[in-house]
PDB file of N, CA and C in Angstrom:
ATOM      1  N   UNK A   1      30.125  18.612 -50.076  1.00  0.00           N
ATOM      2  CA  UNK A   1      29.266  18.522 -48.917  1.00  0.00           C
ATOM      3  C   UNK A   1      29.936  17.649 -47.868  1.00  0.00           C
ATOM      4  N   UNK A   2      30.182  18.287 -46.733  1.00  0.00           N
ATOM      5  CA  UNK A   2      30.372  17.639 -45.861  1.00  0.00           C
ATOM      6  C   UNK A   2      29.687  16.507 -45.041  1.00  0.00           C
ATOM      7  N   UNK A   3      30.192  15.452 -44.562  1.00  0.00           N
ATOM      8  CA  UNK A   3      29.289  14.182 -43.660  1.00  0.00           C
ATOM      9  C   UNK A   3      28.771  15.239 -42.398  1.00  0.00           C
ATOM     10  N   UNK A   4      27.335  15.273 -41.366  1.00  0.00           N
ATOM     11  CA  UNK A   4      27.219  15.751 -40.346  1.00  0.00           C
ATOM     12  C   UNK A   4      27.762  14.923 -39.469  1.00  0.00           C
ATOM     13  N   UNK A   5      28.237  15.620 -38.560  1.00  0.00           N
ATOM     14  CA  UNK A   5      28.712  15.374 -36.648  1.00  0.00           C
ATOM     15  C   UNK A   5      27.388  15.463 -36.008  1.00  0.00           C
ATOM     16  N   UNK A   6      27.984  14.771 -34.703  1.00  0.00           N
ATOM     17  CA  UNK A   6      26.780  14.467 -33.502  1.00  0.00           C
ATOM     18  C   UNK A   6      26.138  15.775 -32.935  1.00  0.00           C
ATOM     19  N   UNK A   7      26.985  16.833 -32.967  1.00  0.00           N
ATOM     20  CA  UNK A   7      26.609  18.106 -32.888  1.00  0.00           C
ATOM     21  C   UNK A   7      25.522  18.696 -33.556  1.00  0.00           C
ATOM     22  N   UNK A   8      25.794  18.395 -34.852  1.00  0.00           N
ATOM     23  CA  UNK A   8      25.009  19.020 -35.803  1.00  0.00           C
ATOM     24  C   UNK A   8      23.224  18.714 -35.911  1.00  0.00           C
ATOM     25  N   UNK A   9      22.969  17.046 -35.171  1.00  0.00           N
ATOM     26  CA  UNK A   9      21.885  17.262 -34.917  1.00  0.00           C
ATOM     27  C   UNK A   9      21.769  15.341 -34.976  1.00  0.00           C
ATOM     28  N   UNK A  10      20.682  14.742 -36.104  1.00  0.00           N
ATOM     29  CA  UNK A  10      20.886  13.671 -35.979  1.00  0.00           C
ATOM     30  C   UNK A  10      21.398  12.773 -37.471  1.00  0.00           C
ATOM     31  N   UNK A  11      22.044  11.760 -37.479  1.00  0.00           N
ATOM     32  CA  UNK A  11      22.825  11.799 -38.720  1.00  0.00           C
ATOM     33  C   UNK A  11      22.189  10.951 -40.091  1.00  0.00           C
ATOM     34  N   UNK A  12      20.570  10.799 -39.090  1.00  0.00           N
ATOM     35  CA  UNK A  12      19.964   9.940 -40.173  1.00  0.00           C
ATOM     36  C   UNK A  12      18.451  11.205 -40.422  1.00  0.00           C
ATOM     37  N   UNK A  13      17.927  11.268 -41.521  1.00  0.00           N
ATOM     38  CA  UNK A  13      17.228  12.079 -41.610  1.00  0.00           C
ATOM     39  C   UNK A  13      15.188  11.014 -41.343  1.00  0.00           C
ATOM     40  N   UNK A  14      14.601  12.102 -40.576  1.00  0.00           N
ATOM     41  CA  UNK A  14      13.531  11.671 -39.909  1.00  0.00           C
ATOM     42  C   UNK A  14      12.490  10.807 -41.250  1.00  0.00           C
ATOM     43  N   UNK A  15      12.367   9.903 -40.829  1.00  0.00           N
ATOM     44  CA  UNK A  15      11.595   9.470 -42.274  1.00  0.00           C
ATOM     45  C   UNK A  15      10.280   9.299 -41.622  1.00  0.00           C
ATOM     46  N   UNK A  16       9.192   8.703 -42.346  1.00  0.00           N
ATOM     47  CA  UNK A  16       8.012   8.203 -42.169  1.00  0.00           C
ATOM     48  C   UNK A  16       8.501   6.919 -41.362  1.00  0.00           C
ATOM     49  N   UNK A  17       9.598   5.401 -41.626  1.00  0.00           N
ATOM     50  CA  UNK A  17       9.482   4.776 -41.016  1.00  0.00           C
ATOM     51  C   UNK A  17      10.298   4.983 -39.642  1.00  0.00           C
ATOM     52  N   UNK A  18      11.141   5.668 -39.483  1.00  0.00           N
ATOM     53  CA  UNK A  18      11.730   6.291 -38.269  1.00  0.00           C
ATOM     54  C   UNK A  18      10.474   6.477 -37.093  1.00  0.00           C
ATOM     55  N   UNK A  19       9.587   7.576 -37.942  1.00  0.00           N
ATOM     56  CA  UNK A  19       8.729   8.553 -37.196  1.00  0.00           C
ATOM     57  C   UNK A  19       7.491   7.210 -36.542  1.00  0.00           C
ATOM     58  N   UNK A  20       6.812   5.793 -37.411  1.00  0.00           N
ATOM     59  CA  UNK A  20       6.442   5.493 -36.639  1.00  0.00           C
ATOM     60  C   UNK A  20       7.067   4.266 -36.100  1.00  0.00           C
ATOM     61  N   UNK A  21       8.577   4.023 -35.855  1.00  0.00           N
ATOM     62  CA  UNK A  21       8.991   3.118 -34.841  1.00  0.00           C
ATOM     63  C   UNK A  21       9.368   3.702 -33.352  1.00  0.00           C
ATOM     64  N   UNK A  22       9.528   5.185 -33.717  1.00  0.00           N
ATOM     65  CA  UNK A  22       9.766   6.173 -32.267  1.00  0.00           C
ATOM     66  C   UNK A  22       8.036   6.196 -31.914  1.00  0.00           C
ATOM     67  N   UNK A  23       6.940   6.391 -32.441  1.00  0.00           N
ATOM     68  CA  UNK A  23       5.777   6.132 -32.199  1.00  0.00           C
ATOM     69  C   UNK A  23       5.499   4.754 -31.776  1.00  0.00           C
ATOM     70  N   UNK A  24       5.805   3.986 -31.644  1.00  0.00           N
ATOM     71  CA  UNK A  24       5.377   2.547 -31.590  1.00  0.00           C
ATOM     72  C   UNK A  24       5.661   2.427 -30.040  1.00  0.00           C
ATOM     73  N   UNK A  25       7.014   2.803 -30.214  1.00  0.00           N
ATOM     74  CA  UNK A  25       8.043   2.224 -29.246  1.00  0.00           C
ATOM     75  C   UNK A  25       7.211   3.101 -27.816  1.00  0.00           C
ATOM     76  N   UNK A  26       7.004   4.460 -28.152  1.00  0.00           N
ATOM     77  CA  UNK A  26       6.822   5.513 -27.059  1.00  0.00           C
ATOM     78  C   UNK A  26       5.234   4.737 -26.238  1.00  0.00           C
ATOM     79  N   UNK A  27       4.598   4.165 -27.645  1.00  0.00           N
ATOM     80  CA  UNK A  27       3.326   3.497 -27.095  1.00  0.00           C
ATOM     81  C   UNK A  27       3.531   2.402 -26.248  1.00  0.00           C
ATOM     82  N   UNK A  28       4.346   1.930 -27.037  1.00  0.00           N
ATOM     83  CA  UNK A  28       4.418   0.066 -25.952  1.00  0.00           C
ATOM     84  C   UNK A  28       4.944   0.362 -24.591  1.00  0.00           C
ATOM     85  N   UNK A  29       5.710   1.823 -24.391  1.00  0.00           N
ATOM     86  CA  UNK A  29       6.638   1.908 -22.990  1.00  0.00           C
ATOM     87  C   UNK A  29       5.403   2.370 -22.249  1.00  0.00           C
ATOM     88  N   UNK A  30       4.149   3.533 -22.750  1.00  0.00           N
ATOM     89  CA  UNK A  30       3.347   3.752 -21.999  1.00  0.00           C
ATOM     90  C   UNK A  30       2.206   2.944 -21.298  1.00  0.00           C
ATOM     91  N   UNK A  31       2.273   1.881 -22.296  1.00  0.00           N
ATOM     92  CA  UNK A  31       1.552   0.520 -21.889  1.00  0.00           C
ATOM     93  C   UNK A  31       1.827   0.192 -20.633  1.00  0.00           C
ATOM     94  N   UNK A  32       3.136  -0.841 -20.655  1.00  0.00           N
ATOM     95  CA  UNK A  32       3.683  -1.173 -20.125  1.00  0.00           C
ATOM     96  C   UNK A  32       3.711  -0.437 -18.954  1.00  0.00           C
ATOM     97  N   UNK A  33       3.950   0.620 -18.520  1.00  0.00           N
ATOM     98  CA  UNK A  33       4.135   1.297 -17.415  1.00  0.00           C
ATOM     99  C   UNK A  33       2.838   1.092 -16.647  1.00  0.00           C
ATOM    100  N   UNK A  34       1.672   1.307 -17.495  1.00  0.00           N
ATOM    101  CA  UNK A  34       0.379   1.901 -17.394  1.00  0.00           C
ATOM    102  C   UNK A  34       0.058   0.461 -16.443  1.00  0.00           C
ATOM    103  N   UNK A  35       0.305  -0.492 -16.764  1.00  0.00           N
ATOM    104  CA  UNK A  35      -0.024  -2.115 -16.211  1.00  0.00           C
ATOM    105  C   UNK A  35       0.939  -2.292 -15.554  1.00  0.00           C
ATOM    106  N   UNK A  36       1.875  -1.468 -15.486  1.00  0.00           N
ATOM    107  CA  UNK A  36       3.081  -2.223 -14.139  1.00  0.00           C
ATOM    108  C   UNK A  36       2.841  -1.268 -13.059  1.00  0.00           C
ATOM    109  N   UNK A  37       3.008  -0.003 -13.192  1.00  0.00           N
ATOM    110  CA  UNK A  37       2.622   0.790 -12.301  1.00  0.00           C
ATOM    111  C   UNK A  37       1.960  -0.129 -10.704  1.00  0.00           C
ATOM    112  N   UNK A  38       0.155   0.076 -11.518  1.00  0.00           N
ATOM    113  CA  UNK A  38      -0.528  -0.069 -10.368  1.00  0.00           C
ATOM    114  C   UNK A  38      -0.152  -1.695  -9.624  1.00  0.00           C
ATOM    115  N   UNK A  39       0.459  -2.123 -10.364  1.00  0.00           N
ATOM    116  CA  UNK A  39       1.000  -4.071  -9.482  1.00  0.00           C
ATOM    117  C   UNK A  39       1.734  -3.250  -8.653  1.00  0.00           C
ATOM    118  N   UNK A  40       3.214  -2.796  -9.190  1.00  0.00           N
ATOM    119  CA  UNK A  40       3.808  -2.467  -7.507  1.00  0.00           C
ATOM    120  C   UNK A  40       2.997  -1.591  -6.785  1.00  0.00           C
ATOM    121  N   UNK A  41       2.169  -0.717  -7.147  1.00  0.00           N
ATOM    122  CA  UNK A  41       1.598  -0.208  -6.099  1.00  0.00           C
ATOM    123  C   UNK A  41       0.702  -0.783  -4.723  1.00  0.00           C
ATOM    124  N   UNK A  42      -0.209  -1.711  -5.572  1.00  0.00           N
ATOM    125  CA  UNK A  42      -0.444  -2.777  -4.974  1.00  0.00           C
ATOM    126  C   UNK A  42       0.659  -4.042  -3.942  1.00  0.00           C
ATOM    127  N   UNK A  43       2.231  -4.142  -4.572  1.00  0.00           N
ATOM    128  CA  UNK A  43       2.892  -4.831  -3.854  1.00  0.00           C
ATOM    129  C   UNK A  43       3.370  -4.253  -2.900  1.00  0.00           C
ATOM    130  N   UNK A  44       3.689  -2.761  -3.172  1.00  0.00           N
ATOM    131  CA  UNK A  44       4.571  -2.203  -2.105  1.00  0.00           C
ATOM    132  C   UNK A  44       3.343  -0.978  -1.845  1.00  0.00           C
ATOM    133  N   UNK A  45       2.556  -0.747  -0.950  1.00  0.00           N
ATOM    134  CA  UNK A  45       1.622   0.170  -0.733  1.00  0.00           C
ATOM    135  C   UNK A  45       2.329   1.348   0.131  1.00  0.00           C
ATOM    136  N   UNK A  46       1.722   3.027  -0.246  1.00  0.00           N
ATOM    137  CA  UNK A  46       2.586   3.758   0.328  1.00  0.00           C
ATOM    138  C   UNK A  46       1.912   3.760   1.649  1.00  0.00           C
ATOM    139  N   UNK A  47       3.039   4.118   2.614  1.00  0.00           N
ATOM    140  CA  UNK A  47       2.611   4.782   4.208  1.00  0.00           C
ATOM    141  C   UNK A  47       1.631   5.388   4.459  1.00  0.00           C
ATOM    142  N   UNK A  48       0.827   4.945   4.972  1.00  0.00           N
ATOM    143  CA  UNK A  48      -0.672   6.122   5.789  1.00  0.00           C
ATOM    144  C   UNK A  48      -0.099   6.883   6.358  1.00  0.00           C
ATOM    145  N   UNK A  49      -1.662   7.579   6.733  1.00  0.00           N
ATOM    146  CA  UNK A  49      -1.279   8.829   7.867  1.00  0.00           C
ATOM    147  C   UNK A  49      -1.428   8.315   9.134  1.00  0.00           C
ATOM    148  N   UNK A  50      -1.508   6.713   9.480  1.00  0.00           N
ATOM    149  CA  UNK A  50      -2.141   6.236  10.705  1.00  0.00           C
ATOM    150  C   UNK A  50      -0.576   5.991  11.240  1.00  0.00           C
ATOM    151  N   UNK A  51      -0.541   6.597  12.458  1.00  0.00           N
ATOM    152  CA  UNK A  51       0.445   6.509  13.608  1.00  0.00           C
ATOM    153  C   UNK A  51       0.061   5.518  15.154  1.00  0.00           C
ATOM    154  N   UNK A  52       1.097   5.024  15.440  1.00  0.00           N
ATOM    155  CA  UNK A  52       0.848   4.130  16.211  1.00  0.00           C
ATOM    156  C   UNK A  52       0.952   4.587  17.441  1.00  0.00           C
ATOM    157  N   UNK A  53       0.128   4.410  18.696  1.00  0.00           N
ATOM    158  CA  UNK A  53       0.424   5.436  19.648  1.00  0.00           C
ATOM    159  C   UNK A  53      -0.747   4.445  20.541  1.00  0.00           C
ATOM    160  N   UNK A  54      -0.375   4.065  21.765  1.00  0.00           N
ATOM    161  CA  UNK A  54      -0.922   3.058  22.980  1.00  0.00           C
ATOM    162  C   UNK A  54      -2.046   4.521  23.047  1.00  0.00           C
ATOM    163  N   UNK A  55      -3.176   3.704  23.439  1.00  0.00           N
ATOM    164  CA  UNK A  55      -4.600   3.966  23.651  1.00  0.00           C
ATOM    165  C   UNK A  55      -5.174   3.269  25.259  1.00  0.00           C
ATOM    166  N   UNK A  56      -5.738   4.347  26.280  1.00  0.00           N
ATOM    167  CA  UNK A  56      -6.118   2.867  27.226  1.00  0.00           C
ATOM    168  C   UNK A  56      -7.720   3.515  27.106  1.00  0.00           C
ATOM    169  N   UNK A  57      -8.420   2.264  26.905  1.00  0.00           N
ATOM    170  CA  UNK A  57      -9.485   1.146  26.991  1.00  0.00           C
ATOM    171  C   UNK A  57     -10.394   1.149  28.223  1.00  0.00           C
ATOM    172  N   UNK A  58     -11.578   1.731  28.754  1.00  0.00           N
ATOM    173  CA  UNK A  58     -12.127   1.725  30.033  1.00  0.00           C
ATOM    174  C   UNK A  58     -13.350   0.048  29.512  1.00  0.00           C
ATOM    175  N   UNK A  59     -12.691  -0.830  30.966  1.00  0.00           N
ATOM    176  CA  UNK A  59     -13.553  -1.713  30.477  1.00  0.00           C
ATOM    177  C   UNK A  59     -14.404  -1.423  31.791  1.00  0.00           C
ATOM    178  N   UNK A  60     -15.827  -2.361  31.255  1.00  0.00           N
ATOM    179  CA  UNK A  60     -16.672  -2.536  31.812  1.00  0.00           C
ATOM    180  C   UNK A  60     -16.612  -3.517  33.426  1.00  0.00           C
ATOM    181  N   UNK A  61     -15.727  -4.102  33.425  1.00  0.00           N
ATOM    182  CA  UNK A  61     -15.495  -4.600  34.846  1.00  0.00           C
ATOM    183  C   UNK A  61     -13.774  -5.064  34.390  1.00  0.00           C
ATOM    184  N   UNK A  62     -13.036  -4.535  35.508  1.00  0.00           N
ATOM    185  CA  UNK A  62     -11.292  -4.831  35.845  1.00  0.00           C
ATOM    186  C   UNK A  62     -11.314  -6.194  35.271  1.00  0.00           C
ATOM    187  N   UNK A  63      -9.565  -6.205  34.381  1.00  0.00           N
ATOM    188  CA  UNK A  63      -9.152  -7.930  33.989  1.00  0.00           C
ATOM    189  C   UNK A  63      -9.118  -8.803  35.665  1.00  0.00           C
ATOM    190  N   UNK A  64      -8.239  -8.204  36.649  1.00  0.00           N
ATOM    191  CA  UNK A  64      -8.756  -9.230  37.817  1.00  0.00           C
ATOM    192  C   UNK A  64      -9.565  -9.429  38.419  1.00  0.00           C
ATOM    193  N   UNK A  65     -11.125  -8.793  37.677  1.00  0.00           N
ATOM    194  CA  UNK A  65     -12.363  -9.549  39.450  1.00  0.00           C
ATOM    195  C   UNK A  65     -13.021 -10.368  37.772  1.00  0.00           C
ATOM    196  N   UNK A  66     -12.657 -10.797  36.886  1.00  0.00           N
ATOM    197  CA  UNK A  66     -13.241 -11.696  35.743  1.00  0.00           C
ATOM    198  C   UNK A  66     -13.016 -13.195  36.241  1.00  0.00           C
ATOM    199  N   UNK A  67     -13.573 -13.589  36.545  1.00  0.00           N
ATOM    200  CA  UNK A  67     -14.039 -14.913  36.844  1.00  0.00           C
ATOM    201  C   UNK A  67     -13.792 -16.104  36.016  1.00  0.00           C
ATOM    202  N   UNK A  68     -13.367 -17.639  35.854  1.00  0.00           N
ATOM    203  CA  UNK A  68     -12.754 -18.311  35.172  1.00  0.00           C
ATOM    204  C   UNK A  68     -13.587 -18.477  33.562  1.00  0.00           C
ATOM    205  N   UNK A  69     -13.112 -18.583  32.497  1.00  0.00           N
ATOM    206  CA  UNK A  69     -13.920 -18.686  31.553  1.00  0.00           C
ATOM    207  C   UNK A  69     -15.187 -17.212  31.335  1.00  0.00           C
ATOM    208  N   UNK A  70     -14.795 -16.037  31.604  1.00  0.00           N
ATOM    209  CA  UNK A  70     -15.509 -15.166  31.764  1.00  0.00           C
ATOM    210  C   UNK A  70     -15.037 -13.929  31.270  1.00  0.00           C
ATOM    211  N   UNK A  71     -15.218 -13.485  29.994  1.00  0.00           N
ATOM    212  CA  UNK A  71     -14.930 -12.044  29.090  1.00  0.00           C
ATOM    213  C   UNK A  71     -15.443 -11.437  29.363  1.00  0.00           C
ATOM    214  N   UNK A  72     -14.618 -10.078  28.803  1.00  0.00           N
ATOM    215  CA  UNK A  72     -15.087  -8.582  28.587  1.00  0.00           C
ATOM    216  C   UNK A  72     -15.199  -7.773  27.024  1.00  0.00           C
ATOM    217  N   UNK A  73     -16.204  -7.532  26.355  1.00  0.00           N
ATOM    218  CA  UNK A  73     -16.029  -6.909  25.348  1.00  0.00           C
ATOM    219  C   UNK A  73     -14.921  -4.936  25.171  1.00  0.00           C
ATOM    220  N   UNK A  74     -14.364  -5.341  25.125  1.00  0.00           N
ATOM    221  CA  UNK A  74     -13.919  -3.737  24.256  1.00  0.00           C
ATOM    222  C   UNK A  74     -14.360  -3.101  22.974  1.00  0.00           C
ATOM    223  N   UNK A  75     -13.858  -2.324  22.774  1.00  0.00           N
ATOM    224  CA  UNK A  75     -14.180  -1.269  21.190  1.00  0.00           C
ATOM    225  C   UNK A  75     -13.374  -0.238  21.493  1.00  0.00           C
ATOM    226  N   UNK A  76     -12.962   0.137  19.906  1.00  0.00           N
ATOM    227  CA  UNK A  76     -11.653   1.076  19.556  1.00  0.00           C
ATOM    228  C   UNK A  76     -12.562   1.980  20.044  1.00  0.00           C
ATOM    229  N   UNK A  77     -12.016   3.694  19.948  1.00  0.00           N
ATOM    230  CA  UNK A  77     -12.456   4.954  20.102  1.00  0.00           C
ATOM    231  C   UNK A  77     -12.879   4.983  18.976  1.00  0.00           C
ATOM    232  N   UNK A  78     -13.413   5.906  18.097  1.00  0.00           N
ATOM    233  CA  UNK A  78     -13.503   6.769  16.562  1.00  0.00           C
ATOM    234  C   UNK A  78     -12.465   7.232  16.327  1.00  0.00           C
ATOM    235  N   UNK A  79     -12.379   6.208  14.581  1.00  0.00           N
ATOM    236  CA  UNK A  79     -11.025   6.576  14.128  1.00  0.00           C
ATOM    237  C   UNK A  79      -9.294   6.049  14.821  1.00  0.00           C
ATOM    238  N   UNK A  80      -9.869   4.841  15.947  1.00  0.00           N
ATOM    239  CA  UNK A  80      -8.608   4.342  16.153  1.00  0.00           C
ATOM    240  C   UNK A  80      -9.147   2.895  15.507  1.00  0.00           C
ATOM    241  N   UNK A  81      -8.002   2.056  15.659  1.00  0.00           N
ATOM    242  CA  UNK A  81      -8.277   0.313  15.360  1.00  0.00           C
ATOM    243  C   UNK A  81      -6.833  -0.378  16.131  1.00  0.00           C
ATOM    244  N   UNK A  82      -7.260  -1.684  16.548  1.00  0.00           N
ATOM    245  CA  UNK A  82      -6.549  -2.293  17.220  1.00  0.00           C
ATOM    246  C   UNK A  82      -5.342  -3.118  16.724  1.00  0.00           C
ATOM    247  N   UNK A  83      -4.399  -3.290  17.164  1.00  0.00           N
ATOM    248  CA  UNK A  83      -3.375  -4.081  16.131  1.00  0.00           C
ATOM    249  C   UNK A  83      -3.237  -5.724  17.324  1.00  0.00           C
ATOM    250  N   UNK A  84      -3.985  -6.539  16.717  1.00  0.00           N
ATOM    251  CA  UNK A  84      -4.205  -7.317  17.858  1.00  0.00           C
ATOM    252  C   UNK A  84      -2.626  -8.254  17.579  1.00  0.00           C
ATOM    253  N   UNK A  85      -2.428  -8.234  18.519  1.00  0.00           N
ATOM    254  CA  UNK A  85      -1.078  -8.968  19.632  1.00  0.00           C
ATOM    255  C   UNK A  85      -1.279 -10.616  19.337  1.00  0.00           C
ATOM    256  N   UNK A  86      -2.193 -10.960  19.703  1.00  0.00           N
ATOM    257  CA  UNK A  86      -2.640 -12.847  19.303  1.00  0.00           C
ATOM    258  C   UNK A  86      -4.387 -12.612  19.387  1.00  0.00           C
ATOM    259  N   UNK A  87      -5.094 -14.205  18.337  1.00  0.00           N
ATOM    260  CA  UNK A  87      -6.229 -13.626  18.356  1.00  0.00           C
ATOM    261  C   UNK A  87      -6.602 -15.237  17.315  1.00  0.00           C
ATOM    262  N   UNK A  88      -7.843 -15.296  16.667  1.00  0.00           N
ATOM    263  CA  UNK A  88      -8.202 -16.289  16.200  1.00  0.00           C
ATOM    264  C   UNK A  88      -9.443 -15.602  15.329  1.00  0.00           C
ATOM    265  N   UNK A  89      -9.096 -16.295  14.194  1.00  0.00           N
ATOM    266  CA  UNK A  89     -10.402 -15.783  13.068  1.00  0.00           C
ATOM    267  C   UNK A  89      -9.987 -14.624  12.247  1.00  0.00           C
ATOM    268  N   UNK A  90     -10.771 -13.899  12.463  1.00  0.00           N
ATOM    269  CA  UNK A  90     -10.675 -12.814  11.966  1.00  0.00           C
ATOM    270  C   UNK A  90      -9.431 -11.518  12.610  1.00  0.00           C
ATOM    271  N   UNK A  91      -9.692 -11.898  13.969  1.00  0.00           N
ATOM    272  CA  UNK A  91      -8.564 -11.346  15.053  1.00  0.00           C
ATOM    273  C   UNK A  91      -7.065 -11.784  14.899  1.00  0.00           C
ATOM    274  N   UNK A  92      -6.248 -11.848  13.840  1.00  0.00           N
ATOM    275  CA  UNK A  92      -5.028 -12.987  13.764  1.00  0.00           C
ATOM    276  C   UNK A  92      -4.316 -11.930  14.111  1.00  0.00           C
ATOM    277  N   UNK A  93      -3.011 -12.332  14.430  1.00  0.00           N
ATOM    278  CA  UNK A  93      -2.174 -11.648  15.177  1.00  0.00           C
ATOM    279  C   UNK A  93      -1.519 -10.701  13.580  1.00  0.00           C
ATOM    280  N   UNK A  94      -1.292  -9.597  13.979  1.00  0.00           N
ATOM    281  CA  UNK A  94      -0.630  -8.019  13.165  1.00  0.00           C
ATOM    282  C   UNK A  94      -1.951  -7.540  12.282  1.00  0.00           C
ATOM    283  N   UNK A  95      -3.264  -7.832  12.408  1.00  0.00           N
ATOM    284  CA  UNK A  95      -4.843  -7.523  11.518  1.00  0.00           C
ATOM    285  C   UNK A  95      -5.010  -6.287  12.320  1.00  0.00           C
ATOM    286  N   UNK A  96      -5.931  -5.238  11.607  1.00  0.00           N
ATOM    287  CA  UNK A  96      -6.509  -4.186  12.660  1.00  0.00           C
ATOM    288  C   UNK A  96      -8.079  -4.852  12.513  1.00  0.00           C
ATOM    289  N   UNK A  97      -8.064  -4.642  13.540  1.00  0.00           N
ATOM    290  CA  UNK A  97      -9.359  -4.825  14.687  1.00  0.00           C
ATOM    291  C   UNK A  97     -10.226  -3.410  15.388  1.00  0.00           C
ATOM    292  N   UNK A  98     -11.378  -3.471  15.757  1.00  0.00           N
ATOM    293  CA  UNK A  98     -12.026  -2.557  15.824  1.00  0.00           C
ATOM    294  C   UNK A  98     -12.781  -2.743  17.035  1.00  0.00           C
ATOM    295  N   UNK A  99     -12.873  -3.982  17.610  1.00  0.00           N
ATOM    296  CA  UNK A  99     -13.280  -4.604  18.732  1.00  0.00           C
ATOM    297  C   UNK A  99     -12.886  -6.015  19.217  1.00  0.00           C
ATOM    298  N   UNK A 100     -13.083  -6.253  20.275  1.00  0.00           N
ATOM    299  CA  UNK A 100     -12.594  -7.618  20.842  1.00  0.00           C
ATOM    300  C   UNK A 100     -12.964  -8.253  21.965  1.00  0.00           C
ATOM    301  N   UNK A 101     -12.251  -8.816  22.816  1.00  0.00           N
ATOM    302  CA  UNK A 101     -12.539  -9.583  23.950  1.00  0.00           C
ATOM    303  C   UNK A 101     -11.329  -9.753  24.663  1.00  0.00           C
ATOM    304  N   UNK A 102     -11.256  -9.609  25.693  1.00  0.00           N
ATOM    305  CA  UNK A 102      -9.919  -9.228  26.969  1.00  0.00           C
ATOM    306  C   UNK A 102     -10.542 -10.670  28.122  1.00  0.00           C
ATOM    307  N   UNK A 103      -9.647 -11.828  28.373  1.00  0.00           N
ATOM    308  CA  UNK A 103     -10.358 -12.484  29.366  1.00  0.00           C
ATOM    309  C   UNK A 103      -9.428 -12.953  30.367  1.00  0.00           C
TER     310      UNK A 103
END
């Protein structure tokens, strides 16, 4: 009887403890994936469908006849949001925003 080659298939024959350390192993990798997965997804989130594209804004009275200490409310359209520029609170600068104040 000849020794088998790599060809021939595999050179150790499949046992019971073979069969469940390839079982074990196949489990712990699906684990593992299963709990790493959704972290990077969470770290690295994929691209929306939201495109960035200047919007103009009809306000209720012009930025120059506003008077010292004296705002104007805005609001996005439907389905847009604002990427505010500088801002305070909730408004921090690179947040989307949905409304604001122009003064």
């Amino acid at each position: 009887m000849q020794p088998r080659s790599d060809a021939d298939g595999p050179s150790r024959p499949i046992t019971r403890r073979n069969f469940i350390v390839w079982y074990l192993a196949g489990l712990l990798t699906a684990t593992v994936v299963a709990i790493v997965a959704p972290i990077l997804v969470y770290i690295y989130p994929p691209q929306g469908q939201a495109k960035r594209r200047d919007v103009s804004i009809a306000l209720d009275k012009p930025l120059n006849a506003l008077a010292n200490l004296e705002a104007v409310k805005f609001t996005s359209p439907s389905e847009t949001g604002f990427i505010m520029a500088d801002g305070g609170g909730d408004n921090a600068p690179g947040k989307v925003a949905f409304a604001g104040y122009a003064a």
